[in-house]
Protein backbone atom coordinates (compact mmCIF):
# COMPACT_ATOMS: atom_id res chain seq x y z
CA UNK A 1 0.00 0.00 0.00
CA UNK A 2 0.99 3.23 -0.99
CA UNK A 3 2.19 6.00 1.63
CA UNK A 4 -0.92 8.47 -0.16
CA UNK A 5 -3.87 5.90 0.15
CA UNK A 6 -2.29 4.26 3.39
CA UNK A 7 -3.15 8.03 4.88
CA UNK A 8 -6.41 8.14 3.34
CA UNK A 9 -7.23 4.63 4.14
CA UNK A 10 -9.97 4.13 7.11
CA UNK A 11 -8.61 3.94 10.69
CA UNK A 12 -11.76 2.11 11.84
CA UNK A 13 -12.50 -1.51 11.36
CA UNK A 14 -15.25 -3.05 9.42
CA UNK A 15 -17.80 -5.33 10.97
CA UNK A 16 -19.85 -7.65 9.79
CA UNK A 17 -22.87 -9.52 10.37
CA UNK A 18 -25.20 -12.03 8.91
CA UNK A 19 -27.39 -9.15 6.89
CA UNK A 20 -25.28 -6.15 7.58
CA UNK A 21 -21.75 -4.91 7.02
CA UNK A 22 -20.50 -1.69 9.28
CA UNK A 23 -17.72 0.48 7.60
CA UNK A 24 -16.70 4.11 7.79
CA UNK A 25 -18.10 6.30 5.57
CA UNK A 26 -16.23 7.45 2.15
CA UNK A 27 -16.27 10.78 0.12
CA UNK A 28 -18.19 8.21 -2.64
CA UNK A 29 -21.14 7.48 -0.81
CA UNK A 30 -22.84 11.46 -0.94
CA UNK A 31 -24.98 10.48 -3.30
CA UNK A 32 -26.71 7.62 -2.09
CA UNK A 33 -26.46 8.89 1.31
CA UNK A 34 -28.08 12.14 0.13
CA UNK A 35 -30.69 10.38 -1.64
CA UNK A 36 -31.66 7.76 1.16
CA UNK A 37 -31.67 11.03 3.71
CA UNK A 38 -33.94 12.92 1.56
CA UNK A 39 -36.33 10.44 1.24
CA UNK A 40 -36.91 9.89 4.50
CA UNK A 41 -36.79 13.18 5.59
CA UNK A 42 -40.22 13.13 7.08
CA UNK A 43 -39.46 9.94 8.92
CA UNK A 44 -36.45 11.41 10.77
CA UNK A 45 -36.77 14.92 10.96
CA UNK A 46 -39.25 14.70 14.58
CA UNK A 47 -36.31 12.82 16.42
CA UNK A 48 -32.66 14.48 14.85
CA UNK A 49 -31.78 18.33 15.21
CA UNK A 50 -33.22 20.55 13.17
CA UNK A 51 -31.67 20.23 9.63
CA UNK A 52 -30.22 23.55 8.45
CA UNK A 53 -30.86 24.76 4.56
CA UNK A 54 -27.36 23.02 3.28
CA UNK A 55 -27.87 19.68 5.01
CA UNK A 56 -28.01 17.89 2.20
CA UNK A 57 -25.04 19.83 0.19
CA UNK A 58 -21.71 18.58 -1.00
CA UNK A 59 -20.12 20.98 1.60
CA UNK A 60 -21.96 19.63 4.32
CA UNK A 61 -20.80 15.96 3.62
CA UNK A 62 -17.37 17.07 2.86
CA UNK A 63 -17.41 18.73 6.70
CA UNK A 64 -19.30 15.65 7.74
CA UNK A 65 -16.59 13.08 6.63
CA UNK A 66 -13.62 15.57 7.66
CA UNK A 67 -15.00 14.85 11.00
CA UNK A 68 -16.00 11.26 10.81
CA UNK A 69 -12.27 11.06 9.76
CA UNK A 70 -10.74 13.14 12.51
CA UNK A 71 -12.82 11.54 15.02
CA UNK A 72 -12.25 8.06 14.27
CA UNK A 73 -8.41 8.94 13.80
CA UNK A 74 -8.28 10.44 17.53
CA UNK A 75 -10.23 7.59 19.17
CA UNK A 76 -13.13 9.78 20.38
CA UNK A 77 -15.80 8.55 18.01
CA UNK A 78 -16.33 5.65 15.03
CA UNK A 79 -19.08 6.37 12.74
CA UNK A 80 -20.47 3.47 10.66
CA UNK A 81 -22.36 3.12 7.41
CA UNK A 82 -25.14 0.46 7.83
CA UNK A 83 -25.13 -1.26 4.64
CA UNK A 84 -27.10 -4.80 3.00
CA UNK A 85 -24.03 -7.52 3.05
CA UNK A 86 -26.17 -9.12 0.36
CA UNK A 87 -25.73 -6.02 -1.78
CA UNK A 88 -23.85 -3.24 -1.03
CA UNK A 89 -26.36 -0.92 -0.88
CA UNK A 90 -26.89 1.84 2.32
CA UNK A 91 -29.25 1.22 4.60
CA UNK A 92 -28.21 4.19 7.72
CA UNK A 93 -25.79 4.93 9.82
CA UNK A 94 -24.85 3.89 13.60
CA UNK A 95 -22.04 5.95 15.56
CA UNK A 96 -20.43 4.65 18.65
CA UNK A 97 -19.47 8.32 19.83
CA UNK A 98 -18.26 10.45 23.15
CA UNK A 99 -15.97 7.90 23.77
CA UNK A 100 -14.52 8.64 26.98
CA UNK A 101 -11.45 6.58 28.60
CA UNK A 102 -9.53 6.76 32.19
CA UNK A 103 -11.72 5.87 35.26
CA UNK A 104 -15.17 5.72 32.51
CA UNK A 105 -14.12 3.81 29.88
CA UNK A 106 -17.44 4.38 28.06
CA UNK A 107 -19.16 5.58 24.75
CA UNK A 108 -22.87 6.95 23.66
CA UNK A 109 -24.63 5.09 20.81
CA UNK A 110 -26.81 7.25 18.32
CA UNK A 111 -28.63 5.71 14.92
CA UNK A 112 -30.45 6.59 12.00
CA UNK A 113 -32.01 4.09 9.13
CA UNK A 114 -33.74 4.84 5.90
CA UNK A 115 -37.80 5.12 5.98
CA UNK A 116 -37.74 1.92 3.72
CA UNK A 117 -35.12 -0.31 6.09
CA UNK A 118 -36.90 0.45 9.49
CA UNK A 119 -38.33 -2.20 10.84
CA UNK A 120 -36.16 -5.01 8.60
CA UNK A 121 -34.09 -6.41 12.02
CA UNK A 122 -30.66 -4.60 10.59
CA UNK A 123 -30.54 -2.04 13.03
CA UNK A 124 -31.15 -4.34 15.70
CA UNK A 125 -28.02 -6.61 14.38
CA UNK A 126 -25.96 -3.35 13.88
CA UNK A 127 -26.72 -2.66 17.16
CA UNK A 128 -25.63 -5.55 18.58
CA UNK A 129 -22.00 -5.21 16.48
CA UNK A 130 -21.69 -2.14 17.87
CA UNK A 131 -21.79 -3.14 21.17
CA UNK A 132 -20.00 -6.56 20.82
CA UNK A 133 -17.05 -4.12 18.96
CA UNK A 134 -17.26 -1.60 21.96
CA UNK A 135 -17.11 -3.90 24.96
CA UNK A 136 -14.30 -6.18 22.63
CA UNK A 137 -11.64 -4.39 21.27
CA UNK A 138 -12.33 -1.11 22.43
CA UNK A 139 -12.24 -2.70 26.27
CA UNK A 140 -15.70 0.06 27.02
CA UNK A 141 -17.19 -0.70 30.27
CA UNK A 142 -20.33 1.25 29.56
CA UNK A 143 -21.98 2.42 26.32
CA UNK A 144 -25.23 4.86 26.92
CA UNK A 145 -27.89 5.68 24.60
CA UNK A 146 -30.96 8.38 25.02
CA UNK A 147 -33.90 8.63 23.03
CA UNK A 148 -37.28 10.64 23.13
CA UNK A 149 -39.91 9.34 25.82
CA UNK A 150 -42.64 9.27 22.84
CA UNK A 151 -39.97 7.55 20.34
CA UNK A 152 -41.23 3.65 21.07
CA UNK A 153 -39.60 1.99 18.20
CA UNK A 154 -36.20 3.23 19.71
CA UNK A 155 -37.46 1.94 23.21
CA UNK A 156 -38.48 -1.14 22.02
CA UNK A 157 -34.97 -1.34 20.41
CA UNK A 158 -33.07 -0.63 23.47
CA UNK A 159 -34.62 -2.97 25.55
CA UNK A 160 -34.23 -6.00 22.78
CA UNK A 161 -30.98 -5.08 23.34
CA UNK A 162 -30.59 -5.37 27.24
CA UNK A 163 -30.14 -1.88 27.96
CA UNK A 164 -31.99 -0.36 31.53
CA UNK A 165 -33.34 2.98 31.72
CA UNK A 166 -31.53 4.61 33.93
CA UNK A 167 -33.01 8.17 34.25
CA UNK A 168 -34.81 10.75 32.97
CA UNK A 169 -32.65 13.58 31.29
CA UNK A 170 -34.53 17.35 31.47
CA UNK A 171 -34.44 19.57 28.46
CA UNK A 172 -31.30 17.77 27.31
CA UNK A 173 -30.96 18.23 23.87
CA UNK A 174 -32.63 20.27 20.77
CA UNK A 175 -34.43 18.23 18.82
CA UNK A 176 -36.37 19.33 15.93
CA UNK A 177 -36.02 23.31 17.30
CA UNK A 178 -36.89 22.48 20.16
CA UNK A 179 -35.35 21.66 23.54
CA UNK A 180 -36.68 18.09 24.74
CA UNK A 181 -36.28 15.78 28.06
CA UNK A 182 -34.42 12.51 27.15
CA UNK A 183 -34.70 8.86 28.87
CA UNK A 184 -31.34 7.54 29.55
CA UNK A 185 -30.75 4.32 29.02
CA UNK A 186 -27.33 1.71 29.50
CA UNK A 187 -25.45 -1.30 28.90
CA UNK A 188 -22.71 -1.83 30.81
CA UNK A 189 -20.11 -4.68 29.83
CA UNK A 190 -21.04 -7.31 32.78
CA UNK A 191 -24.41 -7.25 31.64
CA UNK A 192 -23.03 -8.11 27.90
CA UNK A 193 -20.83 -10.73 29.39
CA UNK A 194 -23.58 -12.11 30.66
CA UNK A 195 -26.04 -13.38 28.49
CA UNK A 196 -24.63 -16.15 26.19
CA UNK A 197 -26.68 -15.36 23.16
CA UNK A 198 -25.06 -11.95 23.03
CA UNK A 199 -21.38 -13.46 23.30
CA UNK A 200 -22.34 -15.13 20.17
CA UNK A 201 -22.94 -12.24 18.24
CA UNK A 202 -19.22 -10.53 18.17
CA UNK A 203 -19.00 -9.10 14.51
CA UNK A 204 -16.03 -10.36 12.28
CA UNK A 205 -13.65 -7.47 12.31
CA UNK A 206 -11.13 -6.70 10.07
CA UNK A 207 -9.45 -3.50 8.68
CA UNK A 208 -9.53 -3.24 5.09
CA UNK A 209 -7.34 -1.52 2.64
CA UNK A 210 -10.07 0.86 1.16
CA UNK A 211 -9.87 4.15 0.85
CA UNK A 212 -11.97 7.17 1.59
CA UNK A 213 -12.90 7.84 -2.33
């Protein structure tokens, strides 16, 4: 591998599951990412910040990836692509982010899928590589995850995944313009350890030689 595309290669793994296949974004996916995000802009604009006029834009992916890149490069944050294993094609997007180390050793999940994926099971298995990659090789102890009281299919999502509700978060972020209390909820990595099903699930990781183009 060349010194050029070993620098722009991605410094986060790629997992992989029976339906689904986690990888870090790349500067070629805008346009289906743009298109899947427009589409089901309805579906996702009552539970994300508001979306400003250029959310969509070139620009605003190129910033988006610079970041993606910087944080997965610095250890605070890895942003995956959710896409079909069958055939390529991008289904949403799961970040493992916040990532704190020292005495917390812990990260914050957030998640987004396509209007015409939800409901399919692949969030539910990209959840579960997420968290098999977190309290694996990135030794996490805890990984959080807050959603909307009124947002059930998140809830429901959560709890299939053995994370407890922990609290109940006042005016903590801006959603949709507006400022909105947030359940807590958390896994921590004893309670991954133990259930046996979930031990089964650890993703095949590996880090490929792809590039961000």
């Amino acid at each position: 591998m060349g010194i050029l595309q070993r620098f722009l290669s991605p410094p986060g793994p790629v997992l992989e599951g029976e339906r689904v296949m986690l990888r870090l974004p790349r500067r070629g996916d805008y346009e289906e990412w743009r298109a899947l995000r427009d589409e089901s802009r309805a579906f996702l604009t009552p539970w994300e910040p508001a979306w400003t006029a250029d959310e969509l834009s070139p620009a605003a992916w190129r910033e988006r990836l610079a970041r993606y890149r910087q944080d997965a490069r610095n250890g605070s944050a890895l942003a995956f692509m959710i896409t079909d294993r069958a055939s390529g094609a991008l289904c949403g997007g799961i970040t493992l982010g916040q990532i704190r180390r020292g005495v917390s050793q812990a990260g914050v999940l957030g998640y987004w899928m396509g209007e015409r994926y939800a409901g399919s099971g692949r969030m539910s298995q990209s959840l579960g590589l997420v968290c098999a990659h977190g309290f694996g090789p990135e030794g996490l102890h805890r990984i959080e995850a807050t959603c909307l009281p009124r947002n059930e299919r998140s809830i429901a999502l959560l709890r299939k995944a053995g994370f407890a509700r922990e609290g109940h978060l006042r005016k903590y972020l801006r959603i949709a313009g507006n400022w909105e209390d947030h359940h807590l909820y958390a896994l921590l990595a004893e309670d991954w350890s133990a259930s046996g099903d979930r031990r089964t699930q650890a993703p095949m990781a590996h880090m490929p030689p792809a590039d961000w183009s």
